[in-house]
PDB file of N, CA and C in Angstrom:
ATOM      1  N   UNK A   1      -1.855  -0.368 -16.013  1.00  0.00           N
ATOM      2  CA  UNK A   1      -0.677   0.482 -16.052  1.00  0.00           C
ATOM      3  C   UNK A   1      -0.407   1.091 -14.670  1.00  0.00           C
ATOM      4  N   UNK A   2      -1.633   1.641 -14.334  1.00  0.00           N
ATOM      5  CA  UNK A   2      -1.402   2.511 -12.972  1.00  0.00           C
ATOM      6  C   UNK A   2      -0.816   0.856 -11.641  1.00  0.00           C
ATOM      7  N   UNK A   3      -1.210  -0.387 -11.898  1.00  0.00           N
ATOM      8  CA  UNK A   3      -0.802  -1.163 -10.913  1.00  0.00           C
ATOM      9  C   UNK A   3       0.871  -1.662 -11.128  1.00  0.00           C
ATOM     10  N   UNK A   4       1.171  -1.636 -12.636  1.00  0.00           N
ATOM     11  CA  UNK A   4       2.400  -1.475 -13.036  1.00  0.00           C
ATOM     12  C   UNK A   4       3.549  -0.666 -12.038  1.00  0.00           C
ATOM     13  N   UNK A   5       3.158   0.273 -11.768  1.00  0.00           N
ATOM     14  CA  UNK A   5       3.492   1.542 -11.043  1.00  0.00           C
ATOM     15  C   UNK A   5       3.763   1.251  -9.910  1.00  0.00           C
ATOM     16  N   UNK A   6       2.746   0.523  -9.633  1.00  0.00           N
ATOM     17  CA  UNK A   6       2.719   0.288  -7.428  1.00  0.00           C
ATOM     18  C   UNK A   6       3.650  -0.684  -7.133  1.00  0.00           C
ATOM     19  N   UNK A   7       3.664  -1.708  -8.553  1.00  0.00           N
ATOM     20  CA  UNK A   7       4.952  -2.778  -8.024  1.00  0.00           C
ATOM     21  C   UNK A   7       5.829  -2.753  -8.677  1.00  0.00           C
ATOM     22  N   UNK A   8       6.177  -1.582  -9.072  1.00  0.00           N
ATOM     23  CA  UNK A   8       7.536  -0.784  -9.382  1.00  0.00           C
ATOM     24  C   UNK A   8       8.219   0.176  -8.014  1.00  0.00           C
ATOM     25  N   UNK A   9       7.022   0.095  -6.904  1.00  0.00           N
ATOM     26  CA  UNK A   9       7.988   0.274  -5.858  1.00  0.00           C
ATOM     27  C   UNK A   9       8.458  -0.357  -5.184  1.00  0.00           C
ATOM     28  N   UNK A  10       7.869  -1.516  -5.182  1.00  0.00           N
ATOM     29  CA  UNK A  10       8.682  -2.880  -4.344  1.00  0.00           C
ATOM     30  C   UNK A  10       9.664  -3.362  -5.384  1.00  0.00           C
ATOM     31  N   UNK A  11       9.612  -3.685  -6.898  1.00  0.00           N
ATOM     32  CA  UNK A  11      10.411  -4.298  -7.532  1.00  0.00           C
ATOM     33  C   UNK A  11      10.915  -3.605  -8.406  1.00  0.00           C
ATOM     34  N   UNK A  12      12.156  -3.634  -8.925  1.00  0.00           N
ATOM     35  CA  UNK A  12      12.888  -2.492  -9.833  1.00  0.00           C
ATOM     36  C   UNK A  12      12.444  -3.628 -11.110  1.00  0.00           C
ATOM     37  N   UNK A  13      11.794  -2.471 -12.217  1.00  0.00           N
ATOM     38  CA  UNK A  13      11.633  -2.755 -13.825  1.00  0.00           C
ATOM     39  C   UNK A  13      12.858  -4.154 -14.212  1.00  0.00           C
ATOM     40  N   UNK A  14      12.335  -5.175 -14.886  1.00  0.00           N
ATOM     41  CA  UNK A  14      13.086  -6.226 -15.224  1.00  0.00           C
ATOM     42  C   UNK A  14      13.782  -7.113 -14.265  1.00  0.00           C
ATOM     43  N   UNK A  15      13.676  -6.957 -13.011  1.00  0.00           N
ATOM     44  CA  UNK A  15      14.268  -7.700 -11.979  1.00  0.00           C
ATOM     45  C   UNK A  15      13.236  -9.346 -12.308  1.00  0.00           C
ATOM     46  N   UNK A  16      14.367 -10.691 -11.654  1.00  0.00           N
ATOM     47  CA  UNK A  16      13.948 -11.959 -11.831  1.00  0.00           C
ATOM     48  C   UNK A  16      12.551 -12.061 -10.335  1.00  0.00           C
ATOM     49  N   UNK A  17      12.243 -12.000 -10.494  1.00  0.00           N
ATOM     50  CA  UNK A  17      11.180 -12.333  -9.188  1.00  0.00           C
ATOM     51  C   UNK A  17      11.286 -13.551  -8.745  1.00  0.00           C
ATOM     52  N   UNK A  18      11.920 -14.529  -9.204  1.00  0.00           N
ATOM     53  CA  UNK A  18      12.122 -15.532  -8.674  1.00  0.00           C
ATOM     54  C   UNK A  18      13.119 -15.538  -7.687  1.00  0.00           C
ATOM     55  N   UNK A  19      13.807 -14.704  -7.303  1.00  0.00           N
ATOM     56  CA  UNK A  19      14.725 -14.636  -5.892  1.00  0.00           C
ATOM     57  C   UNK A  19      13.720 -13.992  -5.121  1.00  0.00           C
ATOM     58  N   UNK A  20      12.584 -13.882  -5.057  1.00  0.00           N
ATOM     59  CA  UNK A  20      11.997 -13.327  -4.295  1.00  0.00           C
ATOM     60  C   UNK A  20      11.167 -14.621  -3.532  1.00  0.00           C
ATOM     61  N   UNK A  21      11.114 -14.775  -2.245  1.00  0.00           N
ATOM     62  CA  UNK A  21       9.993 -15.792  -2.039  1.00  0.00           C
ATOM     63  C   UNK A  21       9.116 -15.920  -1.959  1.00  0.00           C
ATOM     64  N   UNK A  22       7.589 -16.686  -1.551  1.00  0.00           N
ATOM     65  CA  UNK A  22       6.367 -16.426  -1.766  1.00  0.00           C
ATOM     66  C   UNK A  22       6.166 -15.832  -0.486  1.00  0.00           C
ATOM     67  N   UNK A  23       6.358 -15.871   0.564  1.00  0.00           N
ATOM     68  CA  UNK A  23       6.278 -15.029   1.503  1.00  0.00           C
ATOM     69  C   UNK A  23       6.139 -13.712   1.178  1.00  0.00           C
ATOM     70  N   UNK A  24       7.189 -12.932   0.672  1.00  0.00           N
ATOM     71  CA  UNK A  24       7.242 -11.813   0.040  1.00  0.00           C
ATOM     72  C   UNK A  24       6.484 -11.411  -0.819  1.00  0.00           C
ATOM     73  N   UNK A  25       5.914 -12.566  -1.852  1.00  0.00           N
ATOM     74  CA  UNK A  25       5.150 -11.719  -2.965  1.00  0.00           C
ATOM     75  C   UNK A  25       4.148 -11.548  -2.413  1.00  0.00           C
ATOM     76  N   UNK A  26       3.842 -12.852  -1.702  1.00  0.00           N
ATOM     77  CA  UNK A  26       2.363 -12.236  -0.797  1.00  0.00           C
ATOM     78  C   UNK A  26       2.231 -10.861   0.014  1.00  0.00           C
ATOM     79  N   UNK A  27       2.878 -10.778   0.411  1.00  0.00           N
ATOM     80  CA  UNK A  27       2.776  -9.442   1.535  1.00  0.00           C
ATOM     81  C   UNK A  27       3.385  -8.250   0.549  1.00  0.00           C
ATOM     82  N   UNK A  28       3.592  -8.378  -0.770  1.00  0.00           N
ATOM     83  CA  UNK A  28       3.601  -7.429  -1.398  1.00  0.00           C
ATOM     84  C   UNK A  28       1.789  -7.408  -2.131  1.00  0.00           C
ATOM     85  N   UNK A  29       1.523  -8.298  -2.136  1.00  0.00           N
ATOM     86  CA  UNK A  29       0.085  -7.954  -2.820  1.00  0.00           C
ATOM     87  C   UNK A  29      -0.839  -7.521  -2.120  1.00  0.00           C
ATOM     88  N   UNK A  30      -0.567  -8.249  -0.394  1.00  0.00           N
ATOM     89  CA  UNK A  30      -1.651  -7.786   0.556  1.00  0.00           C
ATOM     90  C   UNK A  30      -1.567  -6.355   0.634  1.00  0.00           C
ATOM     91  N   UNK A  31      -0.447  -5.813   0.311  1.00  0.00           N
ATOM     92  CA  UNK A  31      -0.531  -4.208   0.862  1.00  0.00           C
ATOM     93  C   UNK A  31      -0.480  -3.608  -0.379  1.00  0.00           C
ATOM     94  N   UNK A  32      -0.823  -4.284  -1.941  1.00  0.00           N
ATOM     95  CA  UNK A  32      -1.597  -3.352  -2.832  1.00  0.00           C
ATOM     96  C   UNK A  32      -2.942  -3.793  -2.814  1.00  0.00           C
ATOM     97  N   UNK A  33      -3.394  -4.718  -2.264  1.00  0.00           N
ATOM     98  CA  UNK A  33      -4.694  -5.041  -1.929  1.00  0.00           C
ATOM     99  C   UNK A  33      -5.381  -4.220  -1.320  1.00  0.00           C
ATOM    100  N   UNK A  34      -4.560  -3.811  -0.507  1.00  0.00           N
ATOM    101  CA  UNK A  34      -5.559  -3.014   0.770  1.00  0.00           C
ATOM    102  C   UNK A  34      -5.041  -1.712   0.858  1.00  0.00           C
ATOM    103  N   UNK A  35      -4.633  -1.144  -0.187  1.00  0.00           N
ATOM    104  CA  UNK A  35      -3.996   0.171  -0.383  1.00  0.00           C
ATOM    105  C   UNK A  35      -5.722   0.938  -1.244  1.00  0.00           C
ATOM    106  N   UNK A  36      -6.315   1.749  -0.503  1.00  0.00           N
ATOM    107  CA  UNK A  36      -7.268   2.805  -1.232  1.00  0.00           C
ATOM    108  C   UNK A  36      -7.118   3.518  -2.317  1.00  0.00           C
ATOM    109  N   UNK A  37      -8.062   3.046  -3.925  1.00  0.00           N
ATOM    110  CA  UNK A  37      -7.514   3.247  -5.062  1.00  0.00           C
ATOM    111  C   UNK A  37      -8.576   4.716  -5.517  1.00  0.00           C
ATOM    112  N   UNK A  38      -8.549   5.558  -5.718  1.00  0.00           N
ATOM    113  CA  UNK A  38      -8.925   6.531  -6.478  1.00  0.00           C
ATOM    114  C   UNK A  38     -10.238   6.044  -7.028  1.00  0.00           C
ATOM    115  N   UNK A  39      -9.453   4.966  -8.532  1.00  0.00           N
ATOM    116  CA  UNK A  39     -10.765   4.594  -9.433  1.00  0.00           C
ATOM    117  C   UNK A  39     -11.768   3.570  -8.649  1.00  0.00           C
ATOM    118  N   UNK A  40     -11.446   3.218  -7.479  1.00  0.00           N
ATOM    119  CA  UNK A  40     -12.332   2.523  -6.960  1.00  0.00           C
ATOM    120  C   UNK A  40     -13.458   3.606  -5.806  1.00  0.00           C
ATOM    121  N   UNK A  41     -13.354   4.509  -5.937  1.00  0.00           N
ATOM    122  CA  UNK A  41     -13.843   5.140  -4.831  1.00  0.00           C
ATOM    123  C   UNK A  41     -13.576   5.284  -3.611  1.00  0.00           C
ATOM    124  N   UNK A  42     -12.138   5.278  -3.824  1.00  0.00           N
ATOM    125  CA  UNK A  42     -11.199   4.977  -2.582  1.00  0.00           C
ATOM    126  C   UNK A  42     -11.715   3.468  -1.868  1.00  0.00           C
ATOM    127  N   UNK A  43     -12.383   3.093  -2.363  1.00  0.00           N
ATOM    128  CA  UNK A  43     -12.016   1.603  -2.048  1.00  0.00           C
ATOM    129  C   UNK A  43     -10.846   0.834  -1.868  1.00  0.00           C
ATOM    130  N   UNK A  44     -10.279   0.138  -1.220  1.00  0.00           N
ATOM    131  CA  UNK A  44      -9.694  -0.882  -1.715  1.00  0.00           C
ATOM    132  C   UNK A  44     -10.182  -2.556  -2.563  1.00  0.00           C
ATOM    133  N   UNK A  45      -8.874  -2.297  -3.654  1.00  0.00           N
ATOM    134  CA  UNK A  45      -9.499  -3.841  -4.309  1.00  0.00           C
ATOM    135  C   UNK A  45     -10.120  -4.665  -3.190  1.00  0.00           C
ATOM    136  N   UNK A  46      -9.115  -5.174  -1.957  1.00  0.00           N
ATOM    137  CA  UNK A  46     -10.040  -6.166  -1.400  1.00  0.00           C
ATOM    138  C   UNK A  46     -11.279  -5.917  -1.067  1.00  0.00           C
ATOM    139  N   UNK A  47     -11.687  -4.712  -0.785  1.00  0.00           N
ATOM    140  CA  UNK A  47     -13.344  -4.405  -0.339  1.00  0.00           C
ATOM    141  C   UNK A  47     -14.367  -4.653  -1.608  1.00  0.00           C
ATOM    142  N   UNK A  48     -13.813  -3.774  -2.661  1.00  0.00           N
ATOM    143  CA  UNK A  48     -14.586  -4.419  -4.238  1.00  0.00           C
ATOM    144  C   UNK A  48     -14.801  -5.758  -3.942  1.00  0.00           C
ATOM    145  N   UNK A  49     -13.339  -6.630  -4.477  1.00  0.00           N
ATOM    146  CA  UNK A  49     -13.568  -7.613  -4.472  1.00  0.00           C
ATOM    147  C   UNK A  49     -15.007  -8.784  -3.713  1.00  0.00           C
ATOM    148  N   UNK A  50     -14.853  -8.197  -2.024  1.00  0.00           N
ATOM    149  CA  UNK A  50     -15.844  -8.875  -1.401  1.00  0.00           C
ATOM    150  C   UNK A  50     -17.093  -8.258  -1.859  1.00  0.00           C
ATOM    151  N   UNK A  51     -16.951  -7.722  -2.109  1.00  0.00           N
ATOM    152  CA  UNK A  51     -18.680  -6.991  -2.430  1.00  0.00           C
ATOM    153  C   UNK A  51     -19.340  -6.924  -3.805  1.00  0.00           C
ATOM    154  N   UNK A  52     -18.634  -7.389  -4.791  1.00  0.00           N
ATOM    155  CA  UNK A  52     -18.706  -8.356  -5.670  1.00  0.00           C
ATOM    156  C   UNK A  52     -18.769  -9.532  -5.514  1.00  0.00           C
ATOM    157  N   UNK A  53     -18.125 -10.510  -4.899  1.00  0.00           N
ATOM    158  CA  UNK A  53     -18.676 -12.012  -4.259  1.00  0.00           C
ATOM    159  C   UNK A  53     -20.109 -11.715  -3.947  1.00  0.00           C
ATOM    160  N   UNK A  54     -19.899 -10.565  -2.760  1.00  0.00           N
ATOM    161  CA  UNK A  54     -21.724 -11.102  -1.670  1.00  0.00           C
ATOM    162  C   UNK A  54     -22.728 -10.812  -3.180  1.00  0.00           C
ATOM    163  N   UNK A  55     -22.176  -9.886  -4.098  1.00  0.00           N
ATOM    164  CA  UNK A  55     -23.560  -9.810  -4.971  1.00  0.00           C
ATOM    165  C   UNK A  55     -23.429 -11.326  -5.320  1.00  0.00           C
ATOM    166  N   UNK A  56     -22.546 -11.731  -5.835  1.00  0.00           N
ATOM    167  CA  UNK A  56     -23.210 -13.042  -6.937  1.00  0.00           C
ATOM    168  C   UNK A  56     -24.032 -14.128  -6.114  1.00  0.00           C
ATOM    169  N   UNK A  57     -23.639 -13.830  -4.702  1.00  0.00           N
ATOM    170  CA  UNK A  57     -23.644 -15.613  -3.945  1.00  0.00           C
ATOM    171  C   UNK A  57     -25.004 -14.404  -3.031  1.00  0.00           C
TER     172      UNK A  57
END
């Protein structure tokens, strides 16, 4: 819900995302990627993310 939220500021509720290009969606995710989340411990997802990989591997 709360990520609902974050790309409700790049995209208005019910808009086609398909006029959007992949260029764009990407660089809309990189910068909720790397945006510092609260429930993460001010982490960002991408830092979780890697540090979850190095545990498994």
């Amino acid at each position: 819900e709360n990520t609902n939220g974050l790309l409700r500021q790049y995209f208005p509720k019910g808009i086609d995302l398909s006029v959007y290009s992949q260029a764009k969606l990407n660089a809309v995710a990189r910068r909720l990627n790397e945006r510092p989340r609260m429930t993460l411990n001010y982490e960002t997802p991408a830092e979780r993310f890697q540090k979850t990989i190095a545990s498994i591997g």
